[in-house]
Protein backbone atom coordinates (compact mmCIF):
# COMPACT_ATOMS: atom_id res chain seq x y z
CA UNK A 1 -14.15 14.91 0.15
CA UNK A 2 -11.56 14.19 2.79
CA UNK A 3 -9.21 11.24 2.67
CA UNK A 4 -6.98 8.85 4.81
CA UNK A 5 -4.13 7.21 2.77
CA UNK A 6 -2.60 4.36 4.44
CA UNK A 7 0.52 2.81 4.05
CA UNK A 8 2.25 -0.41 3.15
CA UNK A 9 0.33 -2.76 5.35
CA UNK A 10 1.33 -5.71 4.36
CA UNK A 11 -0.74 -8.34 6.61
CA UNK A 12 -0.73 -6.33 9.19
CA UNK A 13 -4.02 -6.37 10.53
CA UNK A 14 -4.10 -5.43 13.95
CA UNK A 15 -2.14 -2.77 13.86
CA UNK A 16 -4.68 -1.89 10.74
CA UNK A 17 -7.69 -2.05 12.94
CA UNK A 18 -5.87 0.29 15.49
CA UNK A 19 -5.28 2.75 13.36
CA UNK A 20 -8.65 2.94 12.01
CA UNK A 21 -9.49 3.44 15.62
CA UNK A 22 -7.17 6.15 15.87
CA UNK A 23 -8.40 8.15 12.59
CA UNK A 24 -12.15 7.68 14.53
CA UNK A 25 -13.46 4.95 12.58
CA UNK A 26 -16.30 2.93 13.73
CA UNK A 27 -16.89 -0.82 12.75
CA UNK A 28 -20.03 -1.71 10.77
CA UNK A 29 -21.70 -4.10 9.09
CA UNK A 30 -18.42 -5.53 7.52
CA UNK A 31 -16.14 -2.29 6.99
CA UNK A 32 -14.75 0.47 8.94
CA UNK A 33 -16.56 3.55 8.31
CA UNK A 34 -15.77 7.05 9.65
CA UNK A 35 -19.14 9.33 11.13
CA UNK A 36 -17.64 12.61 8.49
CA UNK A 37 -17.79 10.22 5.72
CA UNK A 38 -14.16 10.49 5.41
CA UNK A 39 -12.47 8.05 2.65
CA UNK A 40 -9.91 5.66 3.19
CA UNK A 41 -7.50 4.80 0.35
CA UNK A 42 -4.89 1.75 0.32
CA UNK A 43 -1.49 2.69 -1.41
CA UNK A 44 -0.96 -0.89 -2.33
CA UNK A 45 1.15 -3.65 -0.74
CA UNK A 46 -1.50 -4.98 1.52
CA UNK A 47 -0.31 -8.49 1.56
CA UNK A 48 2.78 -10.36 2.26
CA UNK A 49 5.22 -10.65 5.19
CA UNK A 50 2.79 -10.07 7.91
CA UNK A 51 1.07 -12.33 9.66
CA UNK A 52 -2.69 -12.14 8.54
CA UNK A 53 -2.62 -11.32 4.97
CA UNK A 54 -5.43 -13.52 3.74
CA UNK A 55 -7.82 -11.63 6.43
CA UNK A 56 -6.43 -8.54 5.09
CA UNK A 57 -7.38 -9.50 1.33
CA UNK A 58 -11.09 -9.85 2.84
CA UNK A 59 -10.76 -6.42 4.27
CA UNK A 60 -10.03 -4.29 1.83
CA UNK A 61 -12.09 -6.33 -0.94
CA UNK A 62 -15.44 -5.56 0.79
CA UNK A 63 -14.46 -2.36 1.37
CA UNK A 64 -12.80 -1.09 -1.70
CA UNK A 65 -14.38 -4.06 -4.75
CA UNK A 66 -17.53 -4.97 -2.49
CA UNK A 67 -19.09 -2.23 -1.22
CA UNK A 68 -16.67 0.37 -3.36
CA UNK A 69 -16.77 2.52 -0.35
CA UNK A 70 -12.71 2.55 -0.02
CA UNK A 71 -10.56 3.34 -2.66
CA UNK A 72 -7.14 0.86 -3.25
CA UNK A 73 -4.17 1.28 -6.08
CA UNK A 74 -2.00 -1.56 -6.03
CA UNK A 75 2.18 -2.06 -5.55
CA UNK A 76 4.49 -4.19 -6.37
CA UNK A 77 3.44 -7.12 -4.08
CA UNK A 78 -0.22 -6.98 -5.22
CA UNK A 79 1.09 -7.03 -8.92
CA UNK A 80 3.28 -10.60 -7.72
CA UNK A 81 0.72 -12.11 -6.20
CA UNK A 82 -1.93 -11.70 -9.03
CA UNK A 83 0.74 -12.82 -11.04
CA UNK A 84 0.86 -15.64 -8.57
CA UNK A 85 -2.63 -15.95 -8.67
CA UNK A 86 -3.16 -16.40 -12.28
CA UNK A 87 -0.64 -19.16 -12.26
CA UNK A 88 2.10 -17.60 -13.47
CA UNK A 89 6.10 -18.91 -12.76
CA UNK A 90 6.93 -16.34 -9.47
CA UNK A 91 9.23 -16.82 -6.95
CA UNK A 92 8.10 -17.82 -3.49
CA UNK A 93 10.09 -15.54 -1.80
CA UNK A 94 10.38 -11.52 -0.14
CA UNK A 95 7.24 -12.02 1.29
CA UNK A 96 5.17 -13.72 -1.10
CA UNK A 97 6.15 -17.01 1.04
CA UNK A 98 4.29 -15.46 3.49
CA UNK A 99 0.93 -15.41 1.91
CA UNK A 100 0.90 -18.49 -0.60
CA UNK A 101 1.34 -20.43 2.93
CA UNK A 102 -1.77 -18.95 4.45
CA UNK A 103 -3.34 -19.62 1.41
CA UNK A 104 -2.82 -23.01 1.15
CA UNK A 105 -4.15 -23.58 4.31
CA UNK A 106 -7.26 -22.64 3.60
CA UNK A 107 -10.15 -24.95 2.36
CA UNK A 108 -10.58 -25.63 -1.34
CA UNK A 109 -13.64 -23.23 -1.53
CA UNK A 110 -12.29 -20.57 0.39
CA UNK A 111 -8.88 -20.88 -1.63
CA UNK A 112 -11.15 -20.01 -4.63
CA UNK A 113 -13.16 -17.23 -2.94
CA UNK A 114 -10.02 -15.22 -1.80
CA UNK A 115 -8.06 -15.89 -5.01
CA UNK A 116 -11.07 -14.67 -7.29
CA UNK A 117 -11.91 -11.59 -4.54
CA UNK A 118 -7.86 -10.22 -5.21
CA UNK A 119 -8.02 -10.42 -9.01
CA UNK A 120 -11.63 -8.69 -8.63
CA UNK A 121 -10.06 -6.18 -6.60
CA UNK A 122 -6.55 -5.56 -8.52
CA UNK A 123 -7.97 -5.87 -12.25
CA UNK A 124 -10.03 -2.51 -11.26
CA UNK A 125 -7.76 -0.55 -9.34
CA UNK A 126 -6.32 2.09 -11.26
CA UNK A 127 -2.39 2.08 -11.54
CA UNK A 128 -2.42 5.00 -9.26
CA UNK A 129 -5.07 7.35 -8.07
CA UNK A 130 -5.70 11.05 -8.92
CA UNK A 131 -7.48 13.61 -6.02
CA UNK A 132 -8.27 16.20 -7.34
CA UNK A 133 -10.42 17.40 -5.31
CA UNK A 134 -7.73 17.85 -2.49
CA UNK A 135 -4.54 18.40 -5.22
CA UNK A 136 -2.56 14.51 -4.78
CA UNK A 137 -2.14 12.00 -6.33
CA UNK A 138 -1.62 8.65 -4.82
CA UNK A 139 1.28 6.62 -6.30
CA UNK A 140 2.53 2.89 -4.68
CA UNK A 141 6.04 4.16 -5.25
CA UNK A 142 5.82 7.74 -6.18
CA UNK A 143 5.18 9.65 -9.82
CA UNK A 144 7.12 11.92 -11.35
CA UNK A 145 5.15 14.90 -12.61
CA UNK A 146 5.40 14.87 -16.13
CA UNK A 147 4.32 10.79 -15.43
CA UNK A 148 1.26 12.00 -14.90
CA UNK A 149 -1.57 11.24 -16.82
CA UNK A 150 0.32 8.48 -18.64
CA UNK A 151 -0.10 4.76 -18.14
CA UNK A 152 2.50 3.56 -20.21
CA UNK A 153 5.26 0.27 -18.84
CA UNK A 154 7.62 2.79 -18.21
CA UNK A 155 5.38 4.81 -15.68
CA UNK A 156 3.96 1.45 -14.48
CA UNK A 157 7.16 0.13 -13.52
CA UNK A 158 8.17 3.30 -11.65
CA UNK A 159 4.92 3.56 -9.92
CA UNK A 160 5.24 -0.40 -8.96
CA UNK A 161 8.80 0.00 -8.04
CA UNK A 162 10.14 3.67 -7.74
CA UNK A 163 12.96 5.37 -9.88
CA UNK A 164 15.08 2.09 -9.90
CA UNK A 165 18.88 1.97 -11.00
CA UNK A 166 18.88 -1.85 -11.88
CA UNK A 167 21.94 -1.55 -9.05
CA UNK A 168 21.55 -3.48 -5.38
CA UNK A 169 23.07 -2.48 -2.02
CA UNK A 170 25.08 -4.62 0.09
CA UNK A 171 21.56 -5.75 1.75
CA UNK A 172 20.51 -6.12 -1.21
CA UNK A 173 18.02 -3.76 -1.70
CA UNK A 174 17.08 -2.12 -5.02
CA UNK A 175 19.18 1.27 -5.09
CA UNK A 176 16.75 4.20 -6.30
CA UNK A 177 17.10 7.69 -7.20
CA UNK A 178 15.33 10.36 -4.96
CA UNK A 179 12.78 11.33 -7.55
CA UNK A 180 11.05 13.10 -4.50
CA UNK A 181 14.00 16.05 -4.67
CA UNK A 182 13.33 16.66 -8.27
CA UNK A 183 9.81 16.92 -7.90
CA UNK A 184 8.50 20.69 -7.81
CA UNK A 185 4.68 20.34 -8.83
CA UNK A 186 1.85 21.84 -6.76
CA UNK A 187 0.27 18.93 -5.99
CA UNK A 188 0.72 16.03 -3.18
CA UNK A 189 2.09 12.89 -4.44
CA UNK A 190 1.94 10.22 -1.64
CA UNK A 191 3.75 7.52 -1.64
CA UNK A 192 5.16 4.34 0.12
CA UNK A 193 7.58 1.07 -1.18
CA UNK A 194 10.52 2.20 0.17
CA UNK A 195 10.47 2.04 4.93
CA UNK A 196 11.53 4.98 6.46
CA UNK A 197 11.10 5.43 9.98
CA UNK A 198 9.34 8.78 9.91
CA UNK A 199 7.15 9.93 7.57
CA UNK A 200 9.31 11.52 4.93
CA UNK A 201 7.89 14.86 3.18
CA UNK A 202 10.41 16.33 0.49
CA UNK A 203 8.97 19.07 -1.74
CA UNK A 204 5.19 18.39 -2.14
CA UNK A 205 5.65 14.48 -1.28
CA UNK A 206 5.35 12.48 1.54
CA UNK A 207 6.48 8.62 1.99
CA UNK A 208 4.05 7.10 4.42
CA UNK A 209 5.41 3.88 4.25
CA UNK A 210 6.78 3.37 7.92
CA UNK A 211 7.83 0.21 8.07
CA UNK A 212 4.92 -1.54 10.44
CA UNK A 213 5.95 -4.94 8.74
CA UNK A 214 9.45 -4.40 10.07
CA UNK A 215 8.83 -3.58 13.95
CA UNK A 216 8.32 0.24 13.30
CA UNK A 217 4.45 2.19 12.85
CA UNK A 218 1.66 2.25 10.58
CA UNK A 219 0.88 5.67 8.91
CA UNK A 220 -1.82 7.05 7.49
CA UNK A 221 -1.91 11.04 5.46
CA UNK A 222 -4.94 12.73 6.15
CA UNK A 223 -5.95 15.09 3.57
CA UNK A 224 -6.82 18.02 3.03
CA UNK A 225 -5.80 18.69 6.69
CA UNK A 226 -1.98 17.50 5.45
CA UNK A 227 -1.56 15.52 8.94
CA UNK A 228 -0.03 12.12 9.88
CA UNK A 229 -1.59 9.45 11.96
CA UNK A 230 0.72 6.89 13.11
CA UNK A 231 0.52 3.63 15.18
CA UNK A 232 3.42 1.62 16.48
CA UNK A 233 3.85 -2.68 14.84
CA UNK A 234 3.17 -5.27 16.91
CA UNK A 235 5.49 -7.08 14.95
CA UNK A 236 9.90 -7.65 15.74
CA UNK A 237 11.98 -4.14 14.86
CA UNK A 238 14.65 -4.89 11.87
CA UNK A 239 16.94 -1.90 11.22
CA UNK A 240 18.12 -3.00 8.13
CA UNK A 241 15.51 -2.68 6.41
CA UNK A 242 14.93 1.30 6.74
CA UNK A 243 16.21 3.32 4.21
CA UNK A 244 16.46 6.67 6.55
């Protein structure tokens, strides 16, 4: 099989629908669907901070829950908002603001249908995604090797979040080890979480989140060609927020 990974697309939909255009997608009947049959996967974080998350939601359900033509994993935005979802005590805030607004706007009925279409959708996603068939694995927030395999709260929360210190910068930011320089196994791990403004490849890794949210592109990793696709935010640049 071949595969497109995208990014952290958090709302983002436009620039979504572009660069399904760009990878030679084709819209039909409800999904975006490439003429080679070619797979896309979502490395989580497709909500929150953008402007059209709720449409987003719809997206990726049909394709990935609905019509399980797509394959999604979630991150650490998807795991707050189905904490949000199932009525849990969260915070209304980095992003998650963002979406409960949208979804309070919507009608009764529809606030149901969308609320019950993301729990579908993240209670069967797997905490991240192995490809064999093309040597990756797809991880929100990276994997260590020897993580692997396991699906313990100590992988989830480095998947979810990356290799976390429990320290903050001065914008406050989480500050996280480079896992990605340790990392010497054969196969891909692909990644986002953390905005860089290039895609970042260290070892056999690559960090396709670039920052679309934030003014800067939306990637996607094509495998097994190993080539990025990348189109440029429609939304306001913010420096800060990239890490390199």
């Amino acid at each position: 099989m071949k595969y497109d990974i995208i990014g952290d697309v958090h709302g983002c939909l436009d620039e979504l629908t572009q660069l399904f255009s760009a990878l030679g997608y084709r819209w039909e009947r409800g999904r975006f669907v490439h003429p080679d049959g070619r797979i896309p996967v979502f490395l989580g974080d497709i909500t929150d901070r953008g402007p059209q998350s709720i449409e987003t939601i719809r997206l990726v359900y049909a394709m990935a829950a609905d019509q399980q033509y797509a394959r999604y994993i979630p991150g650490n935005h998807c795991n707050k908002l189905y904490r949000y979802f199932l009525g849990n005590n969260v915070q209304l805030k980095h992003g998650l603001e963002t979406t409960a607004a949208e979804y309070k706007e919507l009608p009764d009925v529809e606030q149901s249908r969308i609320r019950q279409q993301f729990m579908t959708l993240y209670e069967n996603a797997p905490l991240y995604l192995e490809l064999p068939d093309v040597e990756a694995v797809v991880a929100h927030a990276g994997i260590k090797e020897d993580y692997i395999g396991r699906y313990d709260k100590k992988v989830k929360t480095f998947v979810l979040y990356g290799d976390i210190t429990g320290q903050f910068d001065d914008h406050g930011r989480p500050i996280r080890r480079d896992w990605a320089q340790h990392y010497h196994g054969d196969r891909w791990i692909v990644y986002g979480h953390t905005p860089v403004k290039a895609p970042r490849m260290v070892n056999q890794t690559i960090n396709i989140d670039t920052g679309c949210v934030f003014g800067n592109q939306l990637t996607a990793f094509r495998l097994p060609e190993a080539e990025t696709v990348s189109v440029p935010s429609k939304q306001p640049y913010v420096e800060e927020k990239f890490s390199t």
